[in-house]
C-alpha atoms as a PDB file:
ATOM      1  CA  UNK A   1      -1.592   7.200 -34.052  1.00  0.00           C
ATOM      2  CA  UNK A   2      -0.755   5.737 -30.960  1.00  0.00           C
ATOM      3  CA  UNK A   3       2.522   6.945 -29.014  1.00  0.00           C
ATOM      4  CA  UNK A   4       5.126   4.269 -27.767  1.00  0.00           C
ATOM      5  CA  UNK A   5       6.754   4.063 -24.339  1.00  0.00           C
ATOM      6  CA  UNK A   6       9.671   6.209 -25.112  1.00  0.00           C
ATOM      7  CA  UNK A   7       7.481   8.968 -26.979  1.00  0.00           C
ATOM      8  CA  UNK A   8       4.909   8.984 -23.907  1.00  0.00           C
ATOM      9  CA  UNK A   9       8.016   9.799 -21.579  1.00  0.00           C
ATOM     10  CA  UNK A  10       9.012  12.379 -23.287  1.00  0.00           C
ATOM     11  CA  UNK A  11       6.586  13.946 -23.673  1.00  0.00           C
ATOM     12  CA  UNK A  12       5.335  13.543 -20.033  1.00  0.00           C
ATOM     13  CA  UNK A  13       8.804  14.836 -19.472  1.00  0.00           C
ATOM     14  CA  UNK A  14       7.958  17.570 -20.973  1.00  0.00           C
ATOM     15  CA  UNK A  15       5.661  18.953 -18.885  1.00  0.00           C
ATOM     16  CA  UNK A  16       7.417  20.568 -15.717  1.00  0.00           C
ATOM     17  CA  UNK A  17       4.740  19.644 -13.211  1.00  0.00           C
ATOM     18  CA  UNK A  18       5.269  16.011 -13.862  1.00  0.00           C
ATOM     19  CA  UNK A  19       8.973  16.345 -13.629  1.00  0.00           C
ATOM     20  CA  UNK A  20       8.284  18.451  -9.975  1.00  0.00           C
ATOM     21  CA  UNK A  21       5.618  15.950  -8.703  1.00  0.00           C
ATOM     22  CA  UNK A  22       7.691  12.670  -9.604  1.00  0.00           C
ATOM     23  CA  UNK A  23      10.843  13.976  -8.342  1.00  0.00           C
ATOM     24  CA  UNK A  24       8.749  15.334  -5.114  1.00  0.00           C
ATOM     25  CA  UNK A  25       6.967  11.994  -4.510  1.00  0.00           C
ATOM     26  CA  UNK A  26       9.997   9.521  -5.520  1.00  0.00           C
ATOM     27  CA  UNK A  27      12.085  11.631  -2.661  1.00  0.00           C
ATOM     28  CA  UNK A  28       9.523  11.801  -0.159  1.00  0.00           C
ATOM     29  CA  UNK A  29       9.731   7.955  -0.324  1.00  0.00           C
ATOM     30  CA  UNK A  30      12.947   7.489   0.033  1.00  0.00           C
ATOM     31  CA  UNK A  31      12.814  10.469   2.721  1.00  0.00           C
ATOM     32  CA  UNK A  32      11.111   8.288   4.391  1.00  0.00           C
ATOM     33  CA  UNK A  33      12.931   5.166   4.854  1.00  0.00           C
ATOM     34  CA  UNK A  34      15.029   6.102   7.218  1.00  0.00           C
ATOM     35  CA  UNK A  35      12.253   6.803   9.738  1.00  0.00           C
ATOM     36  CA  UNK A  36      10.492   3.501   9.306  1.00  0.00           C
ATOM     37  CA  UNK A  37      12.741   1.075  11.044  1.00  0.00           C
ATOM     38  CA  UNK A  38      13.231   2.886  13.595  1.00  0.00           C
ATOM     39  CA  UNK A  39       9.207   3.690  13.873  1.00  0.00           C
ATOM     40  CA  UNK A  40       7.734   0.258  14.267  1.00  0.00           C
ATOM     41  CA  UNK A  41      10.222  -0.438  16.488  1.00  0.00           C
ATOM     42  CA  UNK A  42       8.753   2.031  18.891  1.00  0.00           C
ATOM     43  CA  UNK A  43       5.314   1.139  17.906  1.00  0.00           C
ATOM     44  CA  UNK A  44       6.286  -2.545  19.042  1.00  0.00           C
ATOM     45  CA  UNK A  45       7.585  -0.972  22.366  1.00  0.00           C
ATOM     46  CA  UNK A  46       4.238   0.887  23.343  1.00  0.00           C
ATOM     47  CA  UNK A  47       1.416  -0.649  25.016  1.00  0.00           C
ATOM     48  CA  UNK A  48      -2.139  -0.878  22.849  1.00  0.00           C
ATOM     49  CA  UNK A  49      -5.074  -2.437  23.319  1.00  0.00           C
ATOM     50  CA  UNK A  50      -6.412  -5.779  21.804  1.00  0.00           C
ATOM     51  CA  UNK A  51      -9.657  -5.904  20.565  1.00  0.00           C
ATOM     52  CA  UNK A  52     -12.188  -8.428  20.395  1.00  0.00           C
ATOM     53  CA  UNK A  53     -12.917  -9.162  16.937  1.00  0.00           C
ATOM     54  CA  UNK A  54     -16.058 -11.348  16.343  1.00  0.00           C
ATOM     55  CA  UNK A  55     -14.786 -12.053  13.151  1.00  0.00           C
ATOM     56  CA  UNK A  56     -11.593 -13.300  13.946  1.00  0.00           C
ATOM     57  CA  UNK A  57     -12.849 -15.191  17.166  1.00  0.00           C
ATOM     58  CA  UNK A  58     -14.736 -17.567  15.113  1.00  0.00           C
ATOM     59  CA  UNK A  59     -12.171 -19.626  13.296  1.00  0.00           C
ATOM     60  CA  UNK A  60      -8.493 -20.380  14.189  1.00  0.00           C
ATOM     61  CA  UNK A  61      -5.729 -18.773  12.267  1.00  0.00           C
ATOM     62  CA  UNK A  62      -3.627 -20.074   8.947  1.00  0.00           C
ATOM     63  CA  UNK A  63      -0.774 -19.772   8.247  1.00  0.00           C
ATOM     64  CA  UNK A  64      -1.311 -18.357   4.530  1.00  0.00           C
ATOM     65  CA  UNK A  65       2.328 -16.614   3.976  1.00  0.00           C
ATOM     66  CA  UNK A  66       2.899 -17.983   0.368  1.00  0.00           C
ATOM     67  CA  UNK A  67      -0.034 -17.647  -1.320  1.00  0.00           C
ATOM     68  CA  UNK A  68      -0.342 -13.893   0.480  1.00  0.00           C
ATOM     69  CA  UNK A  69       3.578 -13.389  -0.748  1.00  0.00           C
ATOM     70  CA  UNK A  70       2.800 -14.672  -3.810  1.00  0.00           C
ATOM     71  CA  UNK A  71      -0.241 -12.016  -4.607  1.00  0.00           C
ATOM     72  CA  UNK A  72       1.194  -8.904  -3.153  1.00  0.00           C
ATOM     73  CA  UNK A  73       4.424  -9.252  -4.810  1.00  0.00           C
ATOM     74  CA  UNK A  74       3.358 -10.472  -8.223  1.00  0.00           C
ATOM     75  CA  UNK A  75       0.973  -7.344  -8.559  1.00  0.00           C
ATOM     76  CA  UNK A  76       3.540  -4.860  -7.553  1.00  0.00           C
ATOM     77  CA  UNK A  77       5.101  -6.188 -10.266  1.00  0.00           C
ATOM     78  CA  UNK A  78       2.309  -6.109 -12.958  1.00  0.00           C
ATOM     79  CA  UNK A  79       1.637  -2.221 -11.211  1.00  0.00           C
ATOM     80  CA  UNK A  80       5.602  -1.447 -12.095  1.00  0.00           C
ATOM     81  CA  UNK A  81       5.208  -3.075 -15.850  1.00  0.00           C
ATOM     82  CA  UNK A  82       2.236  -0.815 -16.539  1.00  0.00           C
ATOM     83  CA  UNK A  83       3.711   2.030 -14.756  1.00  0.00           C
ATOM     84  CA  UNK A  84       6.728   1.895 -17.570  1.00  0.00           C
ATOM     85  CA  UNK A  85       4.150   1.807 -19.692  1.00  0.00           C
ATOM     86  CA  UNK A  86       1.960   4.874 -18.718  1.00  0.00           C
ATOM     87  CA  UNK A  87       3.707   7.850 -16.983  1.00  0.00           C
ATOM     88  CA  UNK A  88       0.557   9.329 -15.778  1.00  0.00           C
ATOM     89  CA  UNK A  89       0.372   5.772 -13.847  1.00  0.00           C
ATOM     90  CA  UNK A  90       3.293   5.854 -12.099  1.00  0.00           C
ATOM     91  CA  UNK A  91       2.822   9.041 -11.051  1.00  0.00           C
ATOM     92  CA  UNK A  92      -0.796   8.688  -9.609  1.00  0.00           C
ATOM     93  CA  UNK A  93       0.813   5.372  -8.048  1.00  0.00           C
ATOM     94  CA  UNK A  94       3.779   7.183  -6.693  1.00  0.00           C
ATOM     95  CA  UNK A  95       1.810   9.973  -5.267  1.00  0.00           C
ATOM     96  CA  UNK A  96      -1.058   7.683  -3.546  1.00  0.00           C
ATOM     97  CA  UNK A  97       1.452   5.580  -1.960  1.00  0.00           C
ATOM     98  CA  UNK A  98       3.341   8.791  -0.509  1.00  0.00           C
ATOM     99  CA  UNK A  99       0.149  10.219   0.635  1.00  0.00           C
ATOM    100  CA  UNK A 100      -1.307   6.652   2.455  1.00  0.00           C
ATOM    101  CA  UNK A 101       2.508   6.140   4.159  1.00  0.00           C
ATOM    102  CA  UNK A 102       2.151   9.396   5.337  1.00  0.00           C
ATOM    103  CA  UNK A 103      -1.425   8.876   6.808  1.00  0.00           C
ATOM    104  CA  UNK A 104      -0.865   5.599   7.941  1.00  0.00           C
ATOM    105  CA  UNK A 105       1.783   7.325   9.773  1.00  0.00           C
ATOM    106  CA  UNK A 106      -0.749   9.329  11.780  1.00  0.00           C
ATOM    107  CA  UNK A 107      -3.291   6.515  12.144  1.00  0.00           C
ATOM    108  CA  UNK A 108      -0.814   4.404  13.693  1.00  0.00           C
ATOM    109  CA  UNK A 109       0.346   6.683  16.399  1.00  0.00           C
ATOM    110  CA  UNK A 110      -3.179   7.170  16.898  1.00  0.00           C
ATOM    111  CA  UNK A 111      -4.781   4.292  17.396  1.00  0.00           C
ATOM    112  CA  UNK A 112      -2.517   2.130  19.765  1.00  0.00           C
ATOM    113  CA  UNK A 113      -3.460  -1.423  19.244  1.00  0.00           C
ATOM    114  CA  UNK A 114      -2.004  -5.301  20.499  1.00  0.00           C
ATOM    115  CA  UNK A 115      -1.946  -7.804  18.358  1.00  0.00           C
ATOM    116  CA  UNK A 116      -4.855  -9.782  17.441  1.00  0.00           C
ATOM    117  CA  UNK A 117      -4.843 -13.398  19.724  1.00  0.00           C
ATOM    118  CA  UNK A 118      -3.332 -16.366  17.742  1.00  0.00           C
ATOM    119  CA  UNK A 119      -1.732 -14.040  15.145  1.00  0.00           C
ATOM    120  CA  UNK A 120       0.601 -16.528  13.181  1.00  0.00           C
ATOM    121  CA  UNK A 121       4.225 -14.727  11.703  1.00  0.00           C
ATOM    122  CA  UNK A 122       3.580 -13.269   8.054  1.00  0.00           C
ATOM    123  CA  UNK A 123       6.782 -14.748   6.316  1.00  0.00           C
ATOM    124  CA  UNK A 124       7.681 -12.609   3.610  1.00  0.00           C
ATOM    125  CA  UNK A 125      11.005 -12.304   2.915  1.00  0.00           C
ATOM    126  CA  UNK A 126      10.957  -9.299   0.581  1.00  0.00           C
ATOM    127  CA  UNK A 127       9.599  -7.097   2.969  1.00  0.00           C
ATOM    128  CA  UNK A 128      12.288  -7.283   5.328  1.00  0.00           C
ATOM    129  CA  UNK A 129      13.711  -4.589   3.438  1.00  0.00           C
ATOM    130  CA  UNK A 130      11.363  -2.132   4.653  1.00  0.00           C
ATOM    131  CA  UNK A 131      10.787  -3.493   7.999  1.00  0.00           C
ATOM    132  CA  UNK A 132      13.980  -4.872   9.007  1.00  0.00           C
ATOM    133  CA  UNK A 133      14.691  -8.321  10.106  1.00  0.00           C
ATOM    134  CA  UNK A 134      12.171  -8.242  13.141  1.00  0.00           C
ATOM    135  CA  UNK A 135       8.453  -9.086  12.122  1.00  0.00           C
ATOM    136  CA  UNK A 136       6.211  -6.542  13.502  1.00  0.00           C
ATOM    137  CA  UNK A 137       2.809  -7.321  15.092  1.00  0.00           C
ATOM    138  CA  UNK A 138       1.707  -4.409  15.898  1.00  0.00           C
ATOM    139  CA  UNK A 139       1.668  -2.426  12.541  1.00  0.00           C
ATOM    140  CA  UNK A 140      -2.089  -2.669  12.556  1.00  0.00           C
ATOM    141  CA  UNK A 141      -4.216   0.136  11.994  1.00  0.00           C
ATOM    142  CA  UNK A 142      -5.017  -0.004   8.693  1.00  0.00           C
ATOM    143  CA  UNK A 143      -3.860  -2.496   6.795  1.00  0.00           C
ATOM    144  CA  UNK A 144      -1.179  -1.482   4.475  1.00  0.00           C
ATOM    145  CA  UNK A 145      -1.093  -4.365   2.093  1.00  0.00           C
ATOM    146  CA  UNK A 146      -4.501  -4.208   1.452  1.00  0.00           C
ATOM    147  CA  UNK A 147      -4.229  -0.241   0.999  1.00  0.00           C
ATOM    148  CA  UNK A 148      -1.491  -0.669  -1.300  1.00  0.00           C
ATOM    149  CA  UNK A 149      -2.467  -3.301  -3.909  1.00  0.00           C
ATOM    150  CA  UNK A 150      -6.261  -1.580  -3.634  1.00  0.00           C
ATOM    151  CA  UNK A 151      -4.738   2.392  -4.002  1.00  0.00           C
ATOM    152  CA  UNK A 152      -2.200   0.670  -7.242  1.00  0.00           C
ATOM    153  CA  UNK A 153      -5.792  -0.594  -8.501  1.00  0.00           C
ATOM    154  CA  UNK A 154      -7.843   2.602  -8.176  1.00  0.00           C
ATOM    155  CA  UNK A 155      -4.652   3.685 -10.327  1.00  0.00           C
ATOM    156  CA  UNK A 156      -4.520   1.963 -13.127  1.00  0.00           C
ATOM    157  CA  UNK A 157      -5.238   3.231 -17.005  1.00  0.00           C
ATOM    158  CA  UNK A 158      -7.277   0.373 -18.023  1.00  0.00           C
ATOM    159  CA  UNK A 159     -10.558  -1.121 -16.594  1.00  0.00           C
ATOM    160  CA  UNK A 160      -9.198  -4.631 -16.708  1.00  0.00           C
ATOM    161  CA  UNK A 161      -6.297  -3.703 -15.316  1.00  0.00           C
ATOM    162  CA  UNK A 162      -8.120  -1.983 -12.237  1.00  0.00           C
ATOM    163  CA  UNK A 163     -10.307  -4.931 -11.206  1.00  0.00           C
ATOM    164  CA  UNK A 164      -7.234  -7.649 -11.343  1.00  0.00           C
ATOM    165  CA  UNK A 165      -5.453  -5.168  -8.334  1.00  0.00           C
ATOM    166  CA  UNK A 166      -8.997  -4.513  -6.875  1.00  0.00           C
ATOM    167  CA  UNK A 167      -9.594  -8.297  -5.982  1.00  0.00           C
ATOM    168  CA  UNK A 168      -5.888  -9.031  -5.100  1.00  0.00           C
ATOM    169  CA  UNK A 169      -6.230  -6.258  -2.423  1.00  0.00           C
ATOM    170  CA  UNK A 170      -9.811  -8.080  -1.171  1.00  0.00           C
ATOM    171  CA  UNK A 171      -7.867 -11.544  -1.371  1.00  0.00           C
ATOM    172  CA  UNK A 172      -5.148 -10.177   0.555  1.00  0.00           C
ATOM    173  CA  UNK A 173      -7.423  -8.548   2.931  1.00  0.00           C
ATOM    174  CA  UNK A 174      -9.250 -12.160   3.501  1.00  0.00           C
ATOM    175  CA  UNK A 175      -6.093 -13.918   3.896  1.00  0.00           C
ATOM    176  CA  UNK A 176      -4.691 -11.342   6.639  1.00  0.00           C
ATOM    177  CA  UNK A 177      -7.582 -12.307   8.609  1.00  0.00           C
ATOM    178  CA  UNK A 178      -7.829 -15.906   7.756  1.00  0.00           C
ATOM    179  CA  UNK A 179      -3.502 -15.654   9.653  1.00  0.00           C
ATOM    180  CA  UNK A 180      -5.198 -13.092  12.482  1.00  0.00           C
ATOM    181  CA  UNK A 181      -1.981 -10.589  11.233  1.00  0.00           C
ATOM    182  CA  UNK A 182      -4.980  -7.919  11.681  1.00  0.00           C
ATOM    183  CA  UNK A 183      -8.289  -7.041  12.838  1.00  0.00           C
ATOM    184  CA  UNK A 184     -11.485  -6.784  10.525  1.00  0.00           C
ATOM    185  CA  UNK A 185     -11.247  -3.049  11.763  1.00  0.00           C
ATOM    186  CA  UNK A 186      -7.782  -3.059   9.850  1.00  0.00           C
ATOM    187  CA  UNK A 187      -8.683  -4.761   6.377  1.00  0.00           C
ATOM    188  CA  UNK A 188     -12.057  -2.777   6.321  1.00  0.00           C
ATOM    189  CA  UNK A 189     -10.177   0.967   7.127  1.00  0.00           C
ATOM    190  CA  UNK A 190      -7.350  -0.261   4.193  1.00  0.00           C
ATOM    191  CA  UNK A 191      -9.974   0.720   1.889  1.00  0.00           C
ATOM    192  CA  UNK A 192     -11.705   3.842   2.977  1.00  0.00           C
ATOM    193  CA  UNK A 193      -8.109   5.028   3.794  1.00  0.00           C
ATOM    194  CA  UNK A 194      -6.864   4.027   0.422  1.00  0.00           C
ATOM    195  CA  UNK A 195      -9.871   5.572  -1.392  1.00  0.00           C
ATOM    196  CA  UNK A 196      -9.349   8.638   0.466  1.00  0.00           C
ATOM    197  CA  UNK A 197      -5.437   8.621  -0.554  1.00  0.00           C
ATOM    198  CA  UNK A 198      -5.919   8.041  -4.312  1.00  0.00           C
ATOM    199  CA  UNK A 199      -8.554  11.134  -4.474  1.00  0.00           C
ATOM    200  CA  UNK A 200      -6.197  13.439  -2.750  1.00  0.00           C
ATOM    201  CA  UNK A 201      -3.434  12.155  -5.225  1.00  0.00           C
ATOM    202  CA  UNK A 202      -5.803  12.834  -8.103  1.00  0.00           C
ATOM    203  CA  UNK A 203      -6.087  16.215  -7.233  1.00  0.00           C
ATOM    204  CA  UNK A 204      -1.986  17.022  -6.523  1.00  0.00           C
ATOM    205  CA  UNK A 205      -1.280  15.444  -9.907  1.00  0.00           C
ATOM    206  CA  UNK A 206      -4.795  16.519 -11.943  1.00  0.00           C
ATOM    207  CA  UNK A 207      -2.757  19.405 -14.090  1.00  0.00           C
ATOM    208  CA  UNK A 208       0.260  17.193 -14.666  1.00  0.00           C
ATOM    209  CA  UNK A 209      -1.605  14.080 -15.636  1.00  0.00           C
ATOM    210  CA  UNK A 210      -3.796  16.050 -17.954  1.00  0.00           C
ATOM    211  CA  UNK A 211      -1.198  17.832 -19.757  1.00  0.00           C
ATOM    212  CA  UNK A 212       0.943  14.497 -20.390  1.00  0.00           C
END
């Protein structure tokens, strides 16, 4: 017999590792907000380098904000509903998205770049809660909408499940490009970076997630 929502939480609750590892990843997040304003506002201060993308070069940019908004927001919703639903989700959700801010961290002081020519303003007005009121243009290397949606997919419990977030995060990484808000470099690193993420987080929460 199948367990409901409340039973799987308690028991997942259960299980001191999961308590540790969501408590640990749910307050290295919000460790980290107060760093990231203040972060891409250097990042928009230092000097990078633009490349020439022979992708981008070959059509002129869109201006694609809705149906972009629309996407990444509507499946960090469905990823939050299923997340209720399965503990072991929002944990392996929680701790991939920790472990890919943290990396994207690095990758960004890194790998200095400009923005891409005839980049056209991403308006989403949700995410000025994490960025601040400013849009950014040079948060570039990798893509971090494309990591997120693909590392929430790679996540999920059920196969259906994981191919819906899969293609949103390829959709979003087309429509990025189709607005020039990144290089091909950017959307294509999103998911080697976001592959990389999720198998790190299998392994911190392996003994947790099996035991729940």
């Amino acid at each position: 017999m199948s367990m409901n929502v409340g039973e799987k939480w308690a028991n997942s609750w259960q299980n001191k590792s999961f308590r540790i590892l969501l408590i640990g990843g749910i307050g290295g997040l919000l460790a980290m907000v107060p760093f990231i304003t203040g972060f891409f506002e250097y990042l928009e201060q230092r000097d990078g380098y633009q490349l020439n993308d022979f992708v981008l070069t070959s059509f002129n940019a869109y201006n694609v904000s809705v149906p972009t908004f629309l996407i990444i927001w509507s499946m960090i919703g469905f990823t939050l509903f299923r997340s209720i639903q399965y503990p072991e989700t929002l944990l392996l959700v929680v701790w991939s998205y920790f472990l890919m801010l943290v990396g994207r961290t690095l990758t960004l002081l890194l790998v200095p770049l400009d923005p891409p020519a005839g980049l056209i303003e991403l308006k989403d007005p949700l995410s000025t809660l994490y960025y601040g009121s400013k849009f950014m243009t040079k948060d570039l290397f990798f893509s971090g909408h494309t990591a997120t949606l693909f590392i929430m997919g790679l996540s999920m419990k059920h196969t259906t499940d994981r191919w819906i977030l899969i293609i949103s995060s390829v959709l979003i990484g087309i429509l990025v490009l189709v607005q020039h808000v990144h290089y091909t470099i950017d959307v294509i690193a999103a998911f080697i970076f976001g592959y990389l993420f999720y198998r790190i987080a299998l392994l911190v929460t392996r003994n947790a997630i099996t035991a729940s």
